[in-house]
Protein backbone atom coordinates (compact mmCIF):
# COMPACT_ATOMS: atom_id res chain seq x y z
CA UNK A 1 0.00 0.00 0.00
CA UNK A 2 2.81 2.38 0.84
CA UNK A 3 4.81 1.48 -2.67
CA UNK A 4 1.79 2.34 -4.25
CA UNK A 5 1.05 5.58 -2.44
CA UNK A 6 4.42 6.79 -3.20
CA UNK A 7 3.66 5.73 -6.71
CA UNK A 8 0.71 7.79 -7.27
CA UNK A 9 2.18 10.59 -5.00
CA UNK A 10 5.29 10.52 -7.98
CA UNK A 11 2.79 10.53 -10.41
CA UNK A 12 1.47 13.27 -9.13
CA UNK A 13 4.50 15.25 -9.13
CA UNK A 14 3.48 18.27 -11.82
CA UNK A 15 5.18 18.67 -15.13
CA UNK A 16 7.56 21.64 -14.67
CA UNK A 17 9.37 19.47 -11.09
CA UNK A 18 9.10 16.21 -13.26
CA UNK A 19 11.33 17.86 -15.52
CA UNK A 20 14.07 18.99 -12.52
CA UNK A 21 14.30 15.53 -11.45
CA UNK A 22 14.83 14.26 -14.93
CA UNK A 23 16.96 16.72 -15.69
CA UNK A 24 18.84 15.96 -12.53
CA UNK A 25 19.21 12.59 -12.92
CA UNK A 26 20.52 13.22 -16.65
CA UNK A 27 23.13 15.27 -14.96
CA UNK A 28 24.14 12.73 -12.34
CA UNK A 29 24.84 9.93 -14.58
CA UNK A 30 26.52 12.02 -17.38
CA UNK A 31 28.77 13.73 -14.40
CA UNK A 32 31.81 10.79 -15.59
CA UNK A 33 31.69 12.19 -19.18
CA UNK A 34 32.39 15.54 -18.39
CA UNK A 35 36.13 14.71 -17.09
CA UNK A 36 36.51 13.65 -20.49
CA UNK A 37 35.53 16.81 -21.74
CA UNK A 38 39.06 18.85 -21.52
CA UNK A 39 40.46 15.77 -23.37
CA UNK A 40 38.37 15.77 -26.46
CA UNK A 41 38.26 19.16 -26.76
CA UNK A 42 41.92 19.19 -27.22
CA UNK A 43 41.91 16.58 -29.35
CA UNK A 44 39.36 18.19 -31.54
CA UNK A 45 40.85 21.47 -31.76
CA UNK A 46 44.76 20.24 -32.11
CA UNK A 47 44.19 16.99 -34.22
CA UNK A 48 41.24 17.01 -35.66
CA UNK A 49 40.47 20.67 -37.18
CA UNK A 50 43.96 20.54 -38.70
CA UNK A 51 43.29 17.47 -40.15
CA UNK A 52 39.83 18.09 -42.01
CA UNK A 53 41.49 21.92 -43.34
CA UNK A 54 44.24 20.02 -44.40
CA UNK A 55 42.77 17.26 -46.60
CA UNK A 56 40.74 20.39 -47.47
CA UNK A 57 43.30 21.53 -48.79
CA UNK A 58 44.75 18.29 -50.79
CA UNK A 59 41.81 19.18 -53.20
CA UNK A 60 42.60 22.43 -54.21
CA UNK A 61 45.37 24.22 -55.86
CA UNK A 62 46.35 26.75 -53.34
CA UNK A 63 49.94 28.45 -52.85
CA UNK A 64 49.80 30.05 -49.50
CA UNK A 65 47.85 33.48 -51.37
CA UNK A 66 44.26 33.89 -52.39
CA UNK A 67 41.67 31.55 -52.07
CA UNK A 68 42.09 27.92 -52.67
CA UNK A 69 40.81 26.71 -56.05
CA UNK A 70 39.12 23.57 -55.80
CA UNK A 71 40.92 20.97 -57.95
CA UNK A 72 39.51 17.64 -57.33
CA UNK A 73 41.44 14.79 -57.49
CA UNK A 74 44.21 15.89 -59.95
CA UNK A 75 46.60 16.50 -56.27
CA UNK A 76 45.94 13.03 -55.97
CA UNK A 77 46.88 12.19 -59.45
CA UNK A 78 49.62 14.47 -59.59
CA UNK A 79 50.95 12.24 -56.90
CA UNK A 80 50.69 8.86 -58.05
CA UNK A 81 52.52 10.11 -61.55
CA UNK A 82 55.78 11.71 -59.60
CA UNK A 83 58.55 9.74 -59.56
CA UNK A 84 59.74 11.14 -56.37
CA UNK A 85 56.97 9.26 -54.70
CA UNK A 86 58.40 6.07 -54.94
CA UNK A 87 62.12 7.28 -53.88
CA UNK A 88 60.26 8.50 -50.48
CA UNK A 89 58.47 5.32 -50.44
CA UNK A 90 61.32 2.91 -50.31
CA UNK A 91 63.22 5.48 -48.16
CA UNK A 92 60.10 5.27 -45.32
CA UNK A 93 60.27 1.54 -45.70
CA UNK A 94 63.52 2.08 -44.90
CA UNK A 95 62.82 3.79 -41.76
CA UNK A 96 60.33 1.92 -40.99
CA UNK A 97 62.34 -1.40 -41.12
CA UNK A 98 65.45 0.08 -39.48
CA UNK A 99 63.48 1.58 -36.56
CA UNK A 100 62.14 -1.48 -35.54
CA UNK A 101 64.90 -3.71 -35.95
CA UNK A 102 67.91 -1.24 -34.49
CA UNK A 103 66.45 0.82 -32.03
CA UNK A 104 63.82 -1.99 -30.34
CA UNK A 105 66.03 -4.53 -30.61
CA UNK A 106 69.09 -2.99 -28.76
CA UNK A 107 66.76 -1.85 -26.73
CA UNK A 108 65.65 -5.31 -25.43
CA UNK A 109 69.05 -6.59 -25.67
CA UNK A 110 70.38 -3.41 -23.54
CA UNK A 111 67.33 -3.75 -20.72
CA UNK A 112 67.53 -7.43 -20.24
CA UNK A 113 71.04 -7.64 -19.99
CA UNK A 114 71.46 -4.88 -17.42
CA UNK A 115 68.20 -5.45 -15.68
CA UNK A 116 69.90 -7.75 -12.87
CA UNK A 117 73.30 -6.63 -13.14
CA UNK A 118 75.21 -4.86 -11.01
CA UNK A 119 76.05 -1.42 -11.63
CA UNK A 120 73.38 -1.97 -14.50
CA UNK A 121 72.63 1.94 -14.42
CA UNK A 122 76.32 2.65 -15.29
CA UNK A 123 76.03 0.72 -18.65
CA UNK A 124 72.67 1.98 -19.69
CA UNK A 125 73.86 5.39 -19.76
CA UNK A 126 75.44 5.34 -22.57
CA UNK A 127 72.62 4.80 -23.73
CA UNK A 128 70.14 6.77 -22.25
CA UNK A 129 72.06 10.63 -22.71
CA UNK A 130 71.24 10.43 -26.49
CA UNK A 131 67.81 10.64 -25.89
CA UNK A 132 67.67 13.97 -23.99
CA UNK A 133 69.34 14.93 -27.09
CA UNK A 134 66.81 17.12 -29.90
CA UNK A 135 66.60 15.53 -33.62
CA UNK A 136 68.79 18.62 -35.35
CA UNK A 137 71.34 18.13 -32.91
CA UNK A 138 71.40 14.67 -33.17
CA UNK A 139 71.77 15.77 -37.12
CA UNK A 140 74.96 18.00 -36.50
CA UNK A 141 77.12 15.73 -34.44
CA UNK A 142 76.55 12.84 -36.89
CA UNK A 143 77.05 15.16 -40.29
CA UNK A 144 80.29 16.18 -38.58
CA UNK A 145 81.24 12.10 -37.96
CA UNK A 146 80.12 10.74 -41.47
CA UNK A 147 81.44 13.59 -43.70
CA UNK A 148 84.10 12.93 -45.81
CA UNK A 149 86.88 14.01 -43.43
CA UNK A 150 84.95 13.05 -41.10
CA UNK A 151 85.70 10.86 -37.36
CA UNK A 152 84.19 7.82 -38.90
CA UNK A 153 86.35 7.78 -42.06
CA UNK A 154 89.74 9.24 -40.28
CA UNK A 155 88.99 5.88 -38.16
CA UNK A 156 88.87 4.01 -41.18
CA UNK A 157 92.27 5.10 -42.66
CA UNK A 158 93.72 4.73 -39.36
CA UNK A 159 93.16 0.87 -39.19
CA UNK A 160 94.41 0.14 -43.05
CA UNK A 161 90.83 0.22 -44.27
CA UNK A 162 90.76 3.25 -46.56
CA UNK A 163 88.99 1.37 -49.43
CA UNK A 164 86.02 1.36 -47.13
CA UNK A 165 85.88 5.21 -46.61
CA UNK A 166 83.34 7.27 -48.95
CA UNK A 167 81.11 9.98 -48.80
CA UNK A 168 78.49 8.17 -46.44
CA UNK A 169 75.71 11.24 -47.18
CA UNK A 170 76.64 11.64 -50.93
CA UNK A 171 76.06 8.30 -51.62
CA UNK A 172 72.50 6.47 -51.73
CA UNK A 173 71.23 4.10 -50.05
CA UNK A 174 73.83 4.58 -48.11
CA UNK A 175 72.64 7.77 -47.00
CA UNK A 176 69.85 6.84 -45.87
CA UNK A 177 71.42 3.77 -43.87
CA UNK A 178 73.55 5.95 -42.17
CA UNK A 179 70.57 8.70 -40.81
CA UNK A 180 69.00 5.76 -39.65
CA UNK A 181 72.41 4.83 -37.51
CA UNK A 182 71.97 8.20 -36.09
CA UNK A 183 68.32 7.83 -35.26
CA UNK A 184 68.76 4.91 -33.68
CA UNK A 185 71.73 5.96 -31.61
CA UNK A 186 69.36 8.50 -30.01
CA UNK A 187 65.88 6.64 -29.94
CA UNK A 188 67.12 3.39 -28.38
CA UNK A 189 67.03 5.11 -24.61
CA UNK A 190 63.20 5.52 -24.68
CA UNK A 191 63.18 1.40 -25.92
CA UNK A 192 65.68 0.50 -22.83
CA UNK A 193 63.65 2.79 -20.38
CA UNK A 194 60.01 1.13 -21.53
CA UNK A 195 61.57 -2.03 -21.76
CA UNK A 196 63.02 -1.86 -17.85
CA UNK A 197 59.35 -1.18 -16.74
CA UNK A 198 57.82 -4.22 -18.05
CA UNK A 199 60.45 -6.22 -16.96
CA UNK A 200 59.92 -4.85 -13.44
CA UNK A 201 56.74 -5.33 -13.51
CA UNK A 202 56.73 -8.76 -14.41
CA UNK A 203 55.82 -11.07 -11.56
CA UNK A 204 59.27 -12.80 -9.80
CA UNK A 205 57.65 -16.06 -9.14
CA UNK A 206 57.51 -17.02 -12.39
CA UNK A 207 61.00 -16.35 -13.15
CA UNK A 208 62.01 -18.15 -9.83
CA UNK A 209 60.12 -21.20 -10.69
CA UNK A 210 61.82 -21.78 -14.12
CA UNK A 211 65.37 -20.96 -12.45
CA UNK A 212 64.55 -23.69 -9.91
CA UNK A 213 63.56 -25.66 -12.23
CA UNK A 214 66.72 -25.51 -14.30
CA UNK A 215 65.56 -22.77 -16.80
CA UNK A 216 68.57 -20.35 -17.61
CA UNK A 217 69.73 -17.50 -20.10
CA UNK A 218 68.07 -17.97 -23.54
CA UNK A 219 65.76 -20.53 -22.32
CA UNK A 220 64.42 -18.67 -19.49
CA UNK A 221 64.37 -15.14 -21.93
CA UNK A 222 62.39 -17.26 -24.64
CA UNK A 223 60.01 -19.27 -22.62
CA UNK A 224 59.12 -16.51 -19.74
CA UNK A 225 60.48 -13.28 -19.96
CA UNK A 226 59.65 -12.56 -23.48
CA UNK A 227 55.95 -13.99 -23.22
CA UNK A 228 55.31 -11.67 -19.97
CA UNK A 229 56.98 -8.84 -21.25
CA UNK A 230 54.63 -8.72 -24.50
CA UNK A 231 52.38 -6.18 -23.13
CA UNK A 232 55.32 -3.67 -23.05
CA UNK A 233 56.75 -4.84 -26.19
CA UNK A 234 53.69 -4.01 -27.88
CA UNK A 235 53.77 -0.52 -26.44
CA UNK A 236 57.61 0.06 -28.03
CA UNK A 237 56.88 -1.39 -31.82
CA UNK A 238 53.83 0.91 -32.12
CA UNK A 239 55.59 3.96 -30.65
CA UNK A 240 58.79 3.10 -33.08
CA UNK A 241 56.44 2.80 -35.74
CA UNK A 242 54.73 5.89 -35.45
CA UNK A 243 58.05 7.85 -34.97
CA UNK A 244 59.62 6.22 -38.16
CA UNK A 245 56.70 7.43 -40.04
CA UNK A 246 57.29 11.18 -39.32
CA UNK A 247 61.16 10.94 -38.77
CA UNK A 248 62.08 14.79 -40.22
CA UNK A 249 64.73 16.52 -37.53
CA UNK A 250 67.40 13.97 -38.10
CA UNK A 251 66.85 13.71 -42.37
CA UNK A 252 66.47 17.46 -42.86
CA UNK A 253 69.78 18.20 -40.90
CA UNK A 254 71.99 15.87 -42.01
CA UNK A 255 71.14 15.72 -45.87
CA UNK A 256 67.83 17.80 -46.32
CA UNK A 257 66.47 14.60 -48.59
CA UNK A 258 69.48 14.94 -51.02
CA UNK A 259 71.73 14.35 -52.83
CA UNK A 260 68.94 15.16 -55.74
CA UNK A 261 66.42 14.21 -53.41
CA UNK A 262 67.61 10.39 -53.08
CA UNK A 263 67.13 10.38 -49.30
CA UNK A 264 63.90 12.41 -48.93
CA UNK A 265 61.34 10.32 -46.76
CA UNK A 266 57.40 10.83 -47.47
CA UNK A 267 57.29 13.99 -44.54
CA UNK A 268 60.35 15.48 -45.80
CA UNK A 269 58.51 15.48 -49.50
CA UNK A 270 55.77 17.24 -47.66
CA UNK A 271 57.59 19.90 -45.95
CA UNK A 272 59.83 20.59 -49.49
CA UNK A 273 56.26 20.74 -51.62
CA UNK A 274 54.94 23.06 -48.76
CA UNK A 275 57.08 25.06 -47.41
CA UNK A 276 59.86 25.67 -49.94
CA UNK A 277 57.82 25.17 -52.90
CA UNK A 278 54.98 26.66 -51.86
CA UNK A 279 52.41 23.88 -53.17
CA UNK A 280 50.31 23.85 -50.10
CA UNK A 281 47.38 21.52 -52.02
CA UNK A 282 50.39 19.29 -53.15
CA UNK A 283 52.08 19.10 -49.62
CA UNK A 284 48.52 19.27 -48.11
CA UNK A 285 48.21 15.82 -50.38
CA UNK A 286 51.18 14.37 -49.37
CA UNK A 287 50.14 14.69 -45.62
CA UNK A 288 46.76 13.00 -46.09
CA UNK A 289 48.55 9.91 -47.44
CA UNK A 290 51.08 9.86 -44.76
CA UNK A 291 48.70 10.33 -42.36
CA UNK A 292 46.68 7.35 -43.72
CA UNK A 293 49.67 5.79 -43.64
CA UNK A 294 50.35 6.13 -40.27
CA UNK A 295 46.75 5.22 -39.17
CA UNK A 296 46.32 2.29 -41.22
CA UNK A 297 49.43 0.42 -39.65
CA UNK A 298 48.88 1.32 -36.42
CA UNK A 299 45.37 0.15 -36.54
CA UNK A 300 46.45 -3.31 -38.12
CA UNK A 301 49.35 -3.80 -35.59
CA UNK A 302 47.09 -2.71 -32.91
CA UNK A 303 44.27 -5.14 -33.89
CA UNK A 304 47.02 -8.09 -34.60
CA UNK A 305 48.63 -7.72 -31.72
CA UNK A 306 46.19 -7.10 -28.81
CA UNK A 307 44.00 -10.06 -30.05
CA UNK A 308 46.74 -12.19 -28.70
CA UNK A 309 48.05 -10.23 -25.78
């Protein structure tokens, strides 16, 4: 009898405090959304509004004056018919290939071996000063050791090797292999430093049940510590992946994409079209496919990987 009195005394309730409490309660349960609020605004303003104007952009012919013509697709066409395009492709494979392989993979080496050892901090040093480092001076220092009279080359000559010395940024690919030395000698800190947290996180018991059970160097690495140390391994490829993609500092220092463009990567292609050639539909073009690019992989390494984390 009481339920129902309250009920009908509810029901009763008239229209204009019906629509308080309702509008009360909507406030109550949407209270967790608004703490996300700050974030996608951001998000929207930094990332997204420059992304829409920019592919905008990839459709007209516009040269930093005037009003942008709209063009259609001939940007797009433009692009697919430049032979430049597929120099900066392979050169981003290039990146792409090195950056995962050199930096990650010293990276690993460099955490696991030091992660138990004593006086481990002193030998990851080394490794970890490069990265407080900025790209352009990262670019400097290494244009000054792989010029022709260069460190690197004066080493050469003094062990009896002179045949080997050249013109490492005059001559393609190896160019190109040579930026990617320089990357890697600065990137590989952030790998070790990621790589140390996951393996402190990983539970000891594990690792002390193997050992007990006779389980030791490569064995024990290959059967526990790299399967529990996955998580953070995904965390590192998708991060080096991302930064390969967009890798500028280091290229436009050492070489600025030449000699006659040979080592220009898809984003330096973008800033020469833009900024120096004042195409901004062209370089507005370019950045939509990179961008794609960029998305796409991450999205299928993403999807690949944390299926079977």
């Amino acid at each position: 009898m009481e339920r129902q009195e309250e009920a009908t005394d509810s029901n009763a309730k008239p229209p204009q405090e019906k629509s308080r409490w309702s509008l009360r309660r909507l406030l109550r349960h949407s209270s967790r959304y608004w703490y996300l609020l700050p974030a996608v605004v951001l998000v929207g303003v930094f990332l997204v509004l420059p992304f829409l104007w920019t592919a905008y952009w990839s459709f007209t012919n516009y040269g930093g004056l005037g009003t942008p013509q709209f063009a259609g697709l001939s940007n797009y066409l433009t692009l697919l018919q430049d032979p430049i395009l597929f120099t900066s492709f392979g050169n981003t494979f290039l990146w792409t290939v090195g950056s995962l392989l050199l930096p990650v993979g010293v990276g690993l080496l460099v955490a696991v071996l030091t992660f138990e050892l004593i006086g481990g901090a002193l030998y990851r040093l080394p490794f970890l000063l490069p990265y407080a480092l900025s790209g352009a001076v990262v670019g400097v220092l290494w244009s000054f050791v792989l010029r022709s009279d260069g460190a690197f080359n004066v080493m050469l000559r003094a062990m009896g090797l002179e045949e080997l010395a050249k013109s490492w940024l005059l001559s393609p690919p190896w160019n190109t292999l040579a930026m990617i030395l320089a990357h890697t000698w600065q990137a590989t800190g952030v790998s070790v430093v990621l790589f140390l947290v996951g393996l402190q996180a990983i539970p000891r018991d594990p690792i002390e049940a193997a050992r007990i059970d006779g389980a030791t160097g490569w064995t024990l690495f290959r059967y526990i510590t790299w399967p529990l140390l996955r998580p953070m391994t995904v965390v590192v490829i998708g991060i080096s992946l991302v930064n390969s993609l967009k890798t500028f500092d280091v290229i436009w220092v050492m070489t600025q994409g030449g000699p006659y463009r040979s080592s220009e990567t898809l984003a330096v292609t973008m800033y020469r079209e833009t900024f120096l050639l004042f195409k901004y539909g062209y370089g507005a073009t370019i950045a939509v496919v990179l961008s794609a690019i960029v998305i796409l992989l991450s999205w299928l390494y993403l999807r690949r990987t944390l299926r079977s984390v």
